[in-house]
C-alpha atoms as a PDB file:
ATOM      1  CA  UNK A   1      92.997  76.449 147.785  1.00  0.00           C
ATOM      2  CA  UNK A   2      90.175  75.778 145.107  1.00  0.00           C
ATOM      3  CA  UNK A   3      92.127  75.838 141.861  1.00  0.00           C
ATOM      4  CA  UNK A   4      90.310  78.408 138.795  1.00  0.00           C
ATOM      5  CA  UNK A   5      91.240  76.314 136.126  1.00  0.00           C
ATOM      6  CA  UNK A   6      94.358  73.578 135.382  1.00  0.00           C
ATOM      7  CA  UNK A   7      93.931  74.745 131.638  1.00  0.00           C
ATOM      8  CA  UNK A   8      93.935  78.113 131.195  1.00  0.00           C
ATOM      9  CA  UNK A   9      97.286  80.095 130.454  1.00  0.00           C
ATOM     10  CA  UNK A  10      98.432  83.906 129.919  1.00  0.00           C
ATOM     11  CA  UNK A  11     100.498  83.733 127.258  1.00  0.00           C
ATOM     12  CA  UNK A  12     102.753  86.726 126.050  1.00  0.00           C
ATOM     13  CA  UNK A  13     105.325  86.735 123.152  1.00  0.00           C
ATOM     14  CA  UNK A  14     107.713  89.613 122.512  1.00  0.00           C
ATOM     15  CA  UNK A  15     109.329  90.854 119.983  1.00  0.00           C
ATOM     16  CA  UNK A  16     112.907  90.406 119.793  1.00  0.00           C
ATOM     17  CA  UNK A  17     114.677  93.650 121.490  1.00  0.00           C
ATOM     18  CA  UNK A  18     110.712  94.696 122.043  1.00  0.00           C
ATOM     19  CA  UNK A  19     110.995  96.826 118.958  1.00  0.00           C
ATOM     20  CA  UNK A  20     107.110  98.016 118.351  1.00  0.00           C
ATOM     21  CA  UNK A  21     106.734  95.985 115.017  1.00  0.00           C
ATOM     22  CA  UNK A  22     103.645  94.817 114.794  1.00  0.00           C
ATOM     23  CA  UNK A  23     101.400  97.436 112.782  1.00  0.00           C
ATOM     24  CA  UNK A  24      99.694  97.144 109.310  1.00  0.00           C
ATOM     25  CA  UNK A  25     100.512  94.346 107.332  1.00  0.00           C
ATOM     26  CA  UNK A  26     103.019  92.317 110.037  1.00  0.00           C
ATOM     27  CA  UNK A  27      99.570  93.368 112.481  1.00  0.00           C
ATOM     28  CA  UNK A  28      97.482  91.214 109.838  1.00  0.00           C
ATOM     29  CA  UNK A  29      99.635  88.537 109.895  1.00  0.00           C
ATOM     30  CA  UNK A  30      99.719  88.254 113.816  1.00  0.00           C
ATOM     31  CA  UNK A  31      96.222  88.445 113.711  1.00  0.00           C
ATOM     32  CA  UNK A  32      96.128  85.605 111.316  1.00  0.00           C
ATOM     33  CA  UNK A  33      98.136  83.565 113.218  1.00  0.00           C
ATOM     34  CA  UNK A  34      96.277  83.610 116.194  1.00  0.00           C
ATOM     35  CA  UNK A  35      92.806  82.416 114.090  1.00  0.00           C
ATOM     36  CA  UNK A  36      94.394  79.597 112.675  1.00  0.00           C
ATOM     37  CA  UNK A  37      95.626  78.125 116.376  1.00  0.00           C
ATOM     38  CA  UNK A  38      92.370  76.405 117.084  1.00  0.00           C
ATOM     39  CA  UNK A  39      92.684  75.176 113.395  1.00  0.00           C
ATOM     40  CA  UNK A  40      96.195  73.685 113.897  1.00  0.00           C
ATOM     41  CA  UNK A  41      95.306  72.510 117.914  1.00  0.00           C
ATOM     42  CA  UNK A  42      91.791  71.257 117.599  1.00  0.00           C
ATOM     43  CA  UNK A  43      90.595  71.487 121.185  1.00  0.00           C
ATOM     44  CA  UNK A  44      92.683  74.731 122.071  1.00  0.00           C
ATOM     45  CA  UNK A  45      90.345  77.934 122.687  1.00  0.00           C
ATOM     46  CA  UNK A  46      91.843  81.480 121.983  1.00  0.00           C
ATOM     47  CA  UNK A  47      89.736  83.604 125.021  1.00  0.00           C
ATOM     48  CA  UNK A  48      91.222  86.552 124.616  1.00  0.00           C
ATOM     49  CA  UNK A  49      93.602  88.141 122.638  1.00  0.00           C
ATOM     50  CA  UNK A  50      95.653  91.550 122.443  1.00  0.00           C
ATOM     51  CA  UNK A  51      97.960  92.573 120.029  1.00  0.00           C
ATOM     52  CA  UNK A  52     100.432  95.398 120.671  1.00  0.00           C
ATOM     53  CA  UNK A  53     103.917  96.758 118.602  1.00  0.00           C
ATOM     54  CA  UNK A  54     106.109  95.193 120.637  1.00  0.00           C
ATOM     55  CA  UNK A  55     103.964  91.976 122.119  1.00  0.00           C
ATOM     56  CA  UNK A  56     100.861  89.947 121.499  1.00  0.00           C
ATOM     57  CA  UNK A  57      99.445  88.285 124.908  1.00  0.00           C
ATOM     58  CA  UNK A  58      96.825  85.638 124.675  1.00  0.00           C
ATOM     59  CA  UNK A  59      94.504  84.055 127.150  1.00  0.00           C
ATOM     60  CA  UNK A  60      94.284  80.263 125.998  1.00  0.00           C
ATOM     61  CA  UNK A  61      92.267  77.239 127.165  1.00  0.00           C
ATOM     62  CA  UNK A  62      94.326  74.245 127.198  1.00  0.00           C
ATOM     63  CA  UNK A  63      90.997  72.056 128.692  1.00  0.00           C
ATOM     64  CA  UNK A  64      90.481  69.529 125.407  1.00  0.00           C
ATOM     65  CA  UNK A  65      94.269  69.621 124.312  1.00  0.00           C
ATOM     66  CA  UNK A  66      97.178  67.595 124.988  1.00  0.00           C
ATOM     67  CA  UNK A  67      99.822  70.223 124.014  1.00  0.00           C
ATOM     68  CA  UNK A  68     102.288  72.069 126.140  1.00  0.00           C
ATOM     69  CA  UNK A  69     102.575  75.830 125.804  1.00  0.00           C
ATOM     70  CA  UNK A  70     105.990  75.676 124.928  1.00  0.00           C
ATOM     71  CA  UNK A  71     104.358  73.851 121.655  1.00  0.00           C
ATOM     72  CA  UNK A  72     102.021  76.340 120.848  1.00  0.00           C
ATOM     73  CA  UNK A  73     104.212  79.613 121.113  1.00  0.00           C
ATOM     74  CA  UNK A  74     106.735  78.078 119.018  1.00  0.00           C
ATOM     75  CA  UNK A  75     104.088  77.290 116.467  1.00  0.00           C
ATOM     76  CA  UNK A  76     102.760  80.742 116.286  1.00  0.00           C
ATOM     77  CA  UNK A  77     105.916  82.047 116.122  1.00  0.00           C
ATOM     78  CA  UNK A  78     107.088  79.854 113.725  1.00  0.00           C
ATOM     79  CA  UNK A  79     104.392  80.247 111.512  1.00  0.00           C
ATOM     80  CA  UNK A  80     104.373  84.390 111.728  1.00  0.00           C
ATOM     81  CA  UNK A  81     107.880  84.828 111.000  1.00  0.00           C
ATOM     82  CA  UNK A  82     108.130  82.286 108.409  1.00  0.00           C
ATOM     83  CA  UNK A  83     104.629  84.571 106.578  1.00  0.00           C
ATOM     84  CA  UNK A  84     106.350  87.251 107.284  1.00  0.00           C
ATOM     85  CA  UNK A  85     109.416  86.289 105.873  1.00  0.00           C
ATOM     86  CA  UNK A  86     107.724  85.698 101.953  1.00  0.00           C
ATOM     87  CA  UNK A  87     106.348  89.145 102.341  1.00  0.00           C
ATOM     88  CA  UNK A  88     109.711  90.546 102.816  1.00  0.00           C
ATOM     89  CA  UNK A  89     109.486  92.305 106.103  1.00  0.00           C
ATOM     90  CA  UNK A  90     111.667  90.880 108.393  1.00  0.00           C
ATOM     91  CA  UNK A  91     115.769  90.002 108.093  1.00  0.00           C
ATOM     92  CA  UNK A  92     116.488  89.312 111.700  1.00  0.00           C
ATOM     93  CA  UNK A  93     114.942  87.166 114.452  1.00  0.00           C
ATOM     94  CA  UNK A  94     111.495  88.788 114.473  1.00  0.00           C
ATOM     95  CA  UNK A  95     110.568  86.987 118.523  1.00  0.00           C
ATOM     96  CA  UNK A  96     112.467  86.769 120.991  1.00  0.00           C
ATOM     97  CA  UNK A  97     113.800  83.033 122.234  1.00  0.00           C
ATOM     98  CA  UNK A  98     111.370  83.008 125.866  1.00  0.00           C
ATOM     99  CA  UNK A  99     107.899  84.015 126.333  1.00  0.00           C
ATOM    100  CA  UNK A 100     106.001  84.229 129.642  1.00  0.00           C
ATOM    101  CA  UNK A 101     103.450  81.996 130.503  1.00  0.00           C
ATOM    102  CA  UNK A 102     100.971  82.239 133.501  1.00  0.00           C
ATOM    103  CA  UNK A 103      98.601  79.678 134.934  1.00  0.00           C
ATOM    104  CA  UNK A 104      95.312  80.738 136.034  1.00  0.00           C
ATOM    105  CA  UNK A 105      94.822  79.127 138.985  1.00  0.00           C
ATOM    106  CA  UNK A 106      91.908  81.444 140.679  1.00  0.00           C
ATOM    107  CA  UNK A 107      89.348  83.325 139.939  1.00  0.00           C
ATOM    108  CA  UNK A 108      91.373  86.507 141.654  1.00  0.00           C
ATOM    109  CA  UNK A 109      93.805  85.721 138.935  1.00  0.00           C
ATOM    110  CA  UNK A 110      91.817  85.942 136.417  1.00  0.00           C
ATOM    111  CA  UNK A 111      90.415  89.317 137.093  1.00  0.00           C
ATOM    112  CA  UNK A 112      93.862  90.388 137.147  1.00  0.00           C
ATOM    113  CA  UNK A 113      93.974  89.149 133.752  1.00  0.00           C
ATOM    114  CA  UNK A 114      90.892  89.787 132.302  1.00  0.00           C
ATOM    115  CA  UNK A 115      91.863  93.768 132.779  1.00  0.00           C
ATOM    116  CA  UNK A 116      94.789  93.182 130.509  1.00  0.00           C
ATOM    117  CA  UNK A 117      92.483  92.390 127.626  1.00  0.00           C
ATOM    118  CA  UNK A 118      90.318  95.558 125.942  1.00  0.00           C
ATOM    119  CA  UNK A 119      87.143  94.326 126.005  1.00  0.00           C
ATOM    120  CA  UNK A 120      87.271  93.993 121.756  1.00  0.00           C
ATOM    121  CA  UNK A 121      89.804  91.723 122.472  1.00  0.00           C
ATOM    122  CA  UNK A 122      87.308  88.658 122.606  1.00  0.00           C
ATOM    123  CA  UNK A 123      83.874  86.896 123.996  1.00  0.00           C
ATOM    124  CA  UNK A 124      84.840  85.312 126.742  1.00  0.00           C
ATOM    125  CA  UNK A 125      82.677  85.145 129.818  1.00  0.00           C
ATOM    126  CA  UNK A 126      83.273  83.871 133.440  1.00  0.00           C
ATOM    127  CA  UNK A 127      82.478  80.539 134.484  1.00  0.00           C
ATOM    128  CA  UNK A 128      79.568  80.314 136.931  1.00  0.00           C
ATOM    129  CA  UNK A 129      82.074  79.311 140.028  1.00  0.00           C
ATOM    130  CA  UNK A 130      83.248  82.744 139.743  1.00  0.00           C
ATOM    131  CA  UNK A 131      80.115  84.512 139.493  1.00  0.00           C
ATOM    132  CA  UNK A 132      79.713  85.157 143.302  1.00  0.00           C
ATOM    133  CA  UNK A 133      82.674  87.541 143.638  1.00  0.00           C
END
């Protein structure tokens, strides 16, 4: 087996109980959060992105970082509650405790992927290993 990629991850956080939360204001703040990853992990790439009420699910490229995922998501997620928390919107746990992370391994995985994403969710564009199928 010819691996895709031995950096690239699905990555999808969920609101605690899935509640459909994110909108407006708590949706600006997610969004925020996700820009400033590559800020706080020089050398991690946000592909893709997709925000929903109950989840956000990211496509990331782990290739110039020496960071787990587990580091990352708790990052994000600590850094959205705690904005959300000075704007007053949340009381309880706003994420739930696991997340699920998938590595892209092949480029048949990826397409699987890729259709997850609306296609404002980012720029990303196939490698040229992949562009034969």
């Amino acid at each position: 087996m010819t691996y895709f990629s031995d950096s690239l991850h699905h990555l999808v956080l969920y609101i605690n109980g899935r509640k459909p939360l994110i909108a407006g204001e708590l949706e600006r703040l997610v969004e925020q959060g996700i820009r400033t990853l590559p800020v706080r992990y020089p050398g991690l790439q946000v592909i893709h992105r997709a925000v929903y009420p109950d989840r956000v699910e990211m496509l990331l490229d782990f290739q110039r970082l020496d960071e787990d995922v587990l580091r990352v998501a708790q990052s994000f997620k600590s850094e959205v509650k705690n904005l959300a928390k000075k704007k007053g919107f949340i009381e309880e746990p706003l994420w739930q405790w696991n997340y699920e992370d998938h590595w892209i391994m092949t480029p048949m995985e990826m397409r699987e992927v890729e259709r997850i994403f609306p296609p404002t969710s980012g720029s990303y564009r196939r490698p040229a290993q992949d562009s034969a199928s």
